[in-house]
N, C-alpha and C. Protein backbone atom coordinates (compact mmCIF):
# COMPACT_ATOMS: atom_id res chain seq x y z
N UNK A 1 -16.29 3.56 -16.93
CA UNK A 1 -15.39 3.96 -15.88
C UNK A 1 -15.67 3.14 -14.62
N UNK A 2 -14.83 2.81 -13.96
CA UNK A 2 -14.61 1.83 -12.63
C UNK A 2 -15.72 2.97 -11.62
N UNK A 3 -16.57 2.46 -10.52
CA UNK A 3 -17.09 3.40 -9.95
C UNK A 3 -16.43 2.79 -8.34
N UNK A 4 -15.66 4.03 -7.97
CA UNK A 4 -14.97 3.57 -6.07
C UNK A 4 -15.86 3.72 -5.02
N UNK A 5 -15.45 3.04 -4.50
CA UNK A 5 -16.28 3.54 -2.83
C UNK A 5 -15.86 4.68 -2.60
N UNK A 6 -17.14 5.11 -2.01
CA UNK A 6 -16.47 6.96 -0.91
C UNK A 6 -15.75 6.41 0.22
N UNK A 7 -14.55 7.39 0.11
CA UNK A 7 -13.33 6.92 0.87
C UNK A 7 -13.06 8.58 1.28
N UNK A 8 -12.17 8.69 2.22
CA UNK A 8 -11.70 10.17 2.49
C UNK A 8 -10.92 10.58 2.11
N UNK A 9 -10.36 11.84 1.67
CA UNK A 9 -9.42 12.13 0.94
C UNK A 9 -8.32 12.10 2.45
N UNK A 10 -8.61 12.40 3.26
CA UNK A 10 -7.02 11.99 4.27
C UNK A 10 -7.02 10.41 4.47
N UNK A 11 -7.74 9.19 3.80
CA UNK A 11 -7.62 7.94 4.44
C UNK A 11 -6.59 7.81 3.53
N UNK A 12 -6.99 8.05 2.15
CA UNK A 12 -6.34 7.89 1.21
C UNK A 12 -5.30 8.04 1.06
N UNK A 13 -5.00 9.52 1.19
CA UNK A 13 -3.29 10.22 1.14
C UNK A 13 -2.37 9.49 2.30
N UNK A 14 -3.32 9.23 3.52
CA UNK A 14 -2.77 8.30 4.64
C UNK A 14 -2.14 6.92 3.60
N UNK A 15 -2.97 6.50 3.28
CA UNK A 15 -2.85 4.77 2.14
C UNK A 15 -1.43 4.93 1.21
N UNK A 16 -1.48 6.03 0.46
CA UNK A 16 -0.85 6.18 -0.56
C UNK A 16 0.75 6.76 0.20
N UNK A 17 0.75 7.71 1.19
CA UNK A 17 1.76 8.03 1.98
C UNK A 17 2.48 6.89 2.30
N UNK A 18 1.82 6.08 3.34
CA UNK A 18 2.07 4.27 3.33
C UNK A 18 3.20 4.09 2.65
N UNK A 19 2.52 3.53 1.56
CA UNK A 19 2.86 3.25 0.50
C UNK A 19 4.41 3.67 -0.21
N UNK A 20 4.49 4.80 -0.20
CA UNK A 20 5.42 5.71 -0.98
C UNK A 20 7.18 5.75 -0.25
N UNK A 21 6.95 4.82 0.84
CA UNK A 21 8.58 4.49 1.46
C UNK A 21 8.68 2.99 0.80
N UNK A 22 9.83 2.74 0.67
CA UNK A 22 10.18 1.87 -0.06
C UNK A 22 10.77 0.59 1.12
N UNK A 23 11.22 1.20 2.44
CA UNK A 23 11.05 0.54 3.29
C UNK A 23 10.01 0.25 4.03
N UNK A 24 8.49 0.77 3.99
CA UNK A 24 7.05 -0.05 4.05
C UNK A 24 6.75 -1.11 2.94
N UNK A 25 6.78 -0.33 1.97
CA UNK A 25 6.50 -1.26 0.79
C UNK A 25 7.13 -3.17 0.92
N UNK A 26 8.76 -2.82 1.70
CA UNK A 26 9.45 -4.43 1.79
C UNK A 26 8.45 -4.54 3.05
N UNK A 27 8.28 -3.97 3.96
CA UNK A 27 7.72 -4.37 5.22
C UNK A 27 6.59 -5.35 4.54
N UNK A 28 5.82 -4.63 4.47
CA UNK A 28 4.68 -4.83 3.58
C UNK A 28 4.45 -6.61 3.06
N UNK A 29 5.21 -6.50 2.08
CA UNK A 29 5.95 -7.74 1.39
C UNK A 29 5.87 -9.02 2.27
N UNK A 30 6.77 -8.02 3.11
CA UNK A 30 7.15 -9.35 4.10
C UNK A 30 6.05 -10.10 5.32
N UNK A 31 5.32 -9.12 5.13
CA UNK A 31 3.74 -9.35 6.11
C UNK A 31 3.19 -10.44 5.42
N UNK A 32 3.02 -10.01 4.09
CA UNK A 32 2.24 -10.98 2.79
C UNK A 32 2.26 -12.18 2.92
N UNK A 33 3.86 -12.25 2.62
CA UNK A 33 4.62 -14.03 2.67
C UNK A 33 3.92 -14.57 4.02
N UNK A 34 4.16 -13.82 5.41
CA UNK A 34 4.37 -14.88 6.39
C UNK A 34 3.94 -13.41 7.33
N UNK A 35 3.53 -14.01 8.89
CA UNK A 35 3.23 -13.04 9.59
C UNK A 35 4.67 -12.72 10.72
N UNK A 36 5.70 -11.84 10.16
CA UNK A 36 6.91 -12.12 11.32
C UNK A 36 6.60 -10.98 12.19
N UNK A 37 7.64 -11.09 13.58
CA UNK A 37 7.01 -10.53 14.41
C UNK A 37 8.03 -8.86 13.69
N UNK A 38 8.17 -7.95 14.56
CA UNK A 38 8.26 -6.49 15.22
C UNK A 38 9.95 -7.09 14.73
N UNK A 39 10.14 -7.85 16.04
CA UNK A 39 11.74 -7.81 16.08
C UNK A 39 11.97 -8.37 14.77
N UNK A 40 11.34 -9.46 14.27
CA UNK A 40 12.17 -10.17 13.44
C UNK A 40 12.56 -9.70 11.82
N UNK A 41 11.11 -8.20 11.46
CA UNK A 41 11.48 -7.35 11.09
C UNK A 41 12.80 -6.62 11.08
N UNK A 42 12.85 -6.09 11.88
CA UNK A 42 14.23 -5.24 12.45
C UNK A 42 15.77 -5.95 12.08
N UNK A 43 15.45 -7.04 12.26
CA UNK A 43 16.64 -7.55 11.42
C UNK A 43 17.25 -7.67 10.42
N UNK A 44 16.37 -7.20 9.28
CA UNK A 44 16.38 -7.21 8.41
C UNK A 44 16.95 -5.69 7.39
N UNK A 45 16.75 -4.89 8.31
CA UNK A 45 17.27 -3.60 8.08
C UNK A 45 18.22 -2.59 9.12
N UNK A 46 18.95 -1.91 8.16
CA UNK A 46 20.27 -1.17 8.82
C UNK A 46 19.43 0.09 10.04
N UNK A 47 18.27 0.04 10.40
CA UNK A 47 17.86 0.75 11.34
C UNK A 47 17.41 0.24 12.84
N UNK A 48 17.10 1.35 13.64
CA UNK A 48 16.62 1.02 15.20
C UNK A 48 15.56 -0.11 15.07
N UNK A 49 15.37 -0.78 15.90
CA UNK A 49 14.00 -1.78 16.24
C UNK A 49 12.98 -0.20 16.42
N UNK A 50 13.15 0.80 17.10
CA UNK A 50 12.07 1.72 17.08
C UNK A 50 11.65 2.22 15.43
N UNK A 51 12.88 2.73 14.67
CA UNK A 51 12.23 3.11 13.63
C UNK A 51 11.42 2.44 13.11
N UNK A 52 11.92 0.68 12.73
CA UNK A 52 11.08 -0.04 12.19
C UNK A 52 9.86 0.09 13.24
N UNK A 53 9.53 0.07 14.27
CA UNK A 53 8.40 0.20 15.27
C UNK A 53 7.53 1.16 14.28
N UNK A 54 8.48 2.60 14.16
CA UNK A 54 7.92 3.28 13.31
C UNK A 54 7.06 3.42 12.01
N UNK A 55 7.65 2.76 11.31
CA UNK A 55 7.28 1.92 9.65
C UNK A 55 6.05 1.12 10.36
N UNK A 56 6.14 0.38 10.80
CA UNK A 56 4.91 -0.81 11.19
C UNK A 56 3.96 0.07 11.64
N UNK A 57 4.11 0.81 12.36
CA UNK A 57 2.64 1.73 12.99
C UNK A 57 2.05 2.78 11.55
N UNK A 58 3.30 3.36 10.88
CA UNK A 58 2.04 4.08 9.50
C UNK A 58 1.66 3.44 9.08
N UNK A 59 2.61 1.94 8.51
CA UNK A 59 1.51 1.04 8.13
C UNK A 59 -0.24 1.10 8.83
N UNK A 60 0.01 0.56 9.94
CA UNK A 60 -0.88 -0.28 10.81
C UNK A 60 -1.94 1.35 10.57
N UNK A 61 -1.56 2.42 10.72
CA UNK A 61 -2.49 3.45 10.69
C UNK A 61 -3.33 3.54 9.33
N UNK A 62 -2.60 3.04 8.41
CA UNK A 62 -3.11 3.29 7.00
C UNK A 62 -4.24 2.12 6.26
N UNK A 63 -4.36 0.75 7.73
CA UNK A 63 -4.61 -0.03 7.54
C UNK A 63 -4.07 -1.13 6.60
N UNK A 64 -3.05 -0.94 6.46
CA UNK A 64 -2.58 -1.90 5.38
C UNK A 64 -2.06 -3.02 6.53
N UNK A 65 -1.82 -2.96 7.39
CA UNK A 65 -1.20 -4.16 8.51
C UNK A 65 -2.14 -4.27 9.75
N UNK A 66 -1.47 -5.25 10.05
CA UNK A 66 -2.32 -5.63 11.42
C UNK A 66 -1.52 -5.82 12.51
N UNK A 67 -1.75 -5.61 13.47
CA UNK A 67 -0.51 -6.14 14.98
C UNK A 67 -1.75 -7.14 15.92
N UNK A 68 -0.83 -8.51 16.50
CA UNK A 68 -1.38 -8.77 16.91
C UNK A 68 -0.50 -10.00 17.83
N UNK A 69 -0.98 -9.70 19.28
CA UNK A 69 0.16 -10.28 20.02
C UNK A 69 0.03 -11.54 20.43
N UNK A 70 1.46 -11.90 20.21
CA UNK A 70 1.82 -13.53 20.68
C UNK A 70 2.66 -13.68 21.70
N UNK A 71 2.13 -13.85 22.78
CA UNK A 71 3.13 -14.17 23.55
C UNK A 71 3.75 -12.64 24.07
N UNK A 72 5.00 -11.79 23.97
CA UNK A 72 5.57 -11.07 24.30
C UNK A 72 6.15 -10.51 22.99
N UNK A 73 5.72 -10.89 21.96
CA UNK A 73 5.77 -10.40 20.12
C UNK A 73 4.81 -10.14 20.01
N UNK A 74 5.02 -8.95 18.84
CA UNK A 74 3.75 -8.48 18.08
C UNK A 74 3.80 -9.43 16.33
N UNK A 75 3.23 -9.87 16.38
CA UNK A 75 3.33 -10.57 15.06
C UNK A 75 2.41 -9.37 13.85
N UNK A 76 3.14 -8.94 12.98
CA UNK A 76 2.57 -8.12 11.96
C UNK A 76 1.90 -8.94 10.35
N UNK A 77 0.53 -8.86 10.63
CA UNK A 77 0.27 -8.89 8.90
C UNK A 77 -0.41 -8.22 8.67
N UNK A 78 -0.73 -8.54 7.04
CA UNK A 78 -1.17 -7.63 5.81
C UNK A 78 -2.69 -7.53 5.65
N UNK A 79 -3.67 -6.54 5.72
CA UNK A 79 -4.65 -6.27 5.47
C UNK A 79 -4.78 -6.10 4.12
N UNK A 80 -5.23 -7.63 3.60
CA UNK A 80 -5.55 -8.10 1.90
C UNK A 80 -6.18 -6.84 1.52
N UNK A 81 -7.78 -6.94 2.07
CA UNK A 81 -8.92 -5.83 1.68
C UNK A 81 -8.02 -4.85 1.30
N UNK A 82 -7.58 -3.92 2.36
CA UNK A 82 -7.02 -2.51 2.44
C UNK A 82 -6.45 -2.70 1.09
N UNK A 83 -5.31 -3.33 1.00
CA UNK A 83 -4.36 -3.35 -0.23
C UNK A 83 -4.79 -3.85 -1.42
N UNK A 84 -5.78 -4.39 -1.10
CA UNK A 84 -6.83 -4.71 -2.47
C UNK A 84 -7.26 -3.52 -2.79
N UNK A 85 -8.08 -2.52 -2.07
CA UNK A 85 -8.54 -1.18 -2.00
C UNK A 85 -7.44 -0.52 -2.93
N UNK A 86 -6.12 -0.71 -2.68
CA UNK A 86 -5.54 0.82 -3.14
C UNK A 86 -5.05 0.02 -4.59
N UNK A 87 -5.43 -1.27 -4.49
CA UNK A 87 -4.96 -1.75 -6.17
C UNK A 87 -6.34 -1.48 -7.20
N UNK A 88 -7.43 -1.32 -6.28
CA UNK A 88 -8.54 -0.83 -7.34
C UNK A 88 -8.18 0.43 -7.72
N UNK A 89 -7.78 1.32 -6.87
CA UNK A 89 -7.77 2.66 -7.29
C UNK A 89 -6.80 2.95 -8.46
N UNK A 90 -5.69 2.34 -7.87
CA UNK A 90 -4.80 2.50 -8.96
C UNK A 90 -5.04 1.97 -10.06
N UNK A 91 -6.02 0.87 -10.57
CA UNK A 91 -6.78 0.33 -11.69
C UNK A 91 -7.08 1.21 -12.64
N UNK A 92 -7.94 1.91 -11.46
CA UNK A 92 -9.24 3.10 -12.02
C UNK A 92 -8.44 3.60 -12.75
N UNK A 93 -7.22 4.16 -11.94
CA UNK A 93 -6.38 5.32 -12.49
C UNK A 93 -5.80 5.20 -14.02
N UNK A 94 -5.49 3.87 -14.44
CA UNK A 94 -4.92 3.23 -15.44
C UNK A 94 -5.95 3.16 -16.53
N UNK A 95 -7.52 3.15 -15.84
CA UNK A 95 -8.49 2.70 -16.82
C UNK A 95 -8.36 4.15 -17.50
N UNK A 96 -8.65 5.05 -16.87
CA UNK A 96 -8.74 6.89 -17.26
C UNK A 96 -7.57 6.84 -18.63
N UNK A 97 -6.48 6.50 -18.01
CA UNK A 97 -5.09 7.20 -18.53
C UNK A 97 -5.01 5.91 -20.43
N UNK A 98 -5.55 4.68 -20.05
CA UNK A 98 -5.42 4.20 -21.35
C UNK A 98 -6.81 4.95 -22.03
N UNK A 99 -7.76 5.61 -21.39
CA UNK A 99 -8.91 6.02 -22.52
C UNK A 99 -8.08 7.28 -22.89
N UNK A 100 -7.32 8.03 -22.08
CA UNK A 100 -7.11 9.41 -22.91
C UNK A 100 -6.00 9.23 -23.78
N UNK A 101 -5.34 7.93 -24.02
CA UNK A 101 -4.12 7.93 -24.47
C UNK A 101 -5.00 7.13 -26.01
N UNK A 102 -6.20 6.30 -25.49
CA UNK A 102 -6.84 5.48 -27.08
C UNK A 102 -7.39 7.31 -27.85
N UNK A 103 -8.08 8.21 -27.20
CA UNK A 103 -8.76 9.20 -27.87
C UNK A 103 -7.34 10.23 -28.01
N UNK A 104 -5.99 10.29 -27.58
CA UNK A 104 -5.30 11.10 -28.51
C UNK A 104 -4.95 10.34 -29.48
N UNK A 105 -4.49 8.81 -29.82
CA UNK A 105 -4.54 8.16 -30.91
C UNK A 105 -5.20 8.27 -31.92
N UNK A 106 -6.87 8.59 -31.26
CA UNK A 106 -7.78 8.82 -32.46
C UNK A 106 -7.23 10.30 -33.32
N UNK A 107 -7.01 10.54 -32.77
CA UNK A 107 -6.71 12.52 -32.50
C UNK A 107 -5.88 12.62 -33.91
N UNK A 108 -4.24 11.73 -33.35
CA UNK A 108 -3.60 11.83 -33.83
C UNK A 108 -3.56 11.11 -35.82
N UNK A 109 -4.41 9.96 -35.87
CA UNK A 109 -4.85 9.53 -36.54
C UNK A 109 -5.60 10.30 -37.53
N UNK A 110 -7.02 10.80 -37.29
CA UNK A 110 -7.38 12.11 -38.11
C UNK A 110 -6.17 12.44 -38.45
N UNK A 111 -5.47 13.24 -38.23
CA UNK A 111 -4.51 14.18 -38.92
C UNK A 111 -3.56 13.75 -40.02
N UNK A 112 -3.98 12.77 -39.99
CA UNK A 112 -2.70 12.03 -41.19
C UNK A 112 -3.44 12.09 -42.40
């Protein structure tokens, strides 16, 4: 079994919350590729420059992003680590779920 770092159960649900809008997730994305700013975000979607303000700060709380100013822009990127972090977990999670799925195989096997 994968062994995790002690992490908190609110950093986490914070991480995974993140995560679970589908408009962070493109944010996200778009941090990855290239570092664009706040506004140049906002263009990109049918909402306020604040909401997206919005999106960028759970990010930035969950650590998955970074803000960091240029000039009179906030240029947003992606905290690799962090998002490395929640791809281990979800690993782990996968490692669990193929052992219980190889031992009902076995399971199912006996019975024949």
């Amino acid at each position: 079994m994968v062994v995790l770092r002690e992490e908190s159960e609110e950093s986490l649900n914070q991480l995974f919350r993140a995560l679970a809008d589908g408009t962070r997730r493109d944010i996200l994305a778009r941090a990855i590729a290239e570092a664009p700013t706040v506004s140049g975000l906002a263009a990109h979607y049918e909402m306020s420059f604040a909401a997206v303000q919005k999106h960028v700060a759970v990010l930035q709380r969950a650590g998955l992003v970074r803000k960091r100013a240029n000039g009179r822009e906030q240029l947003v990127s992606t905290d690799r680590e962090r998002l490395k972090r929640a791809t281990e977990l979800l690993d782990s999670y996968e490692v669990l779920w193929l052992q219980r799925v190889a031992q009902l195989d076995d399971v199912l096997r006996e019975g024949e």
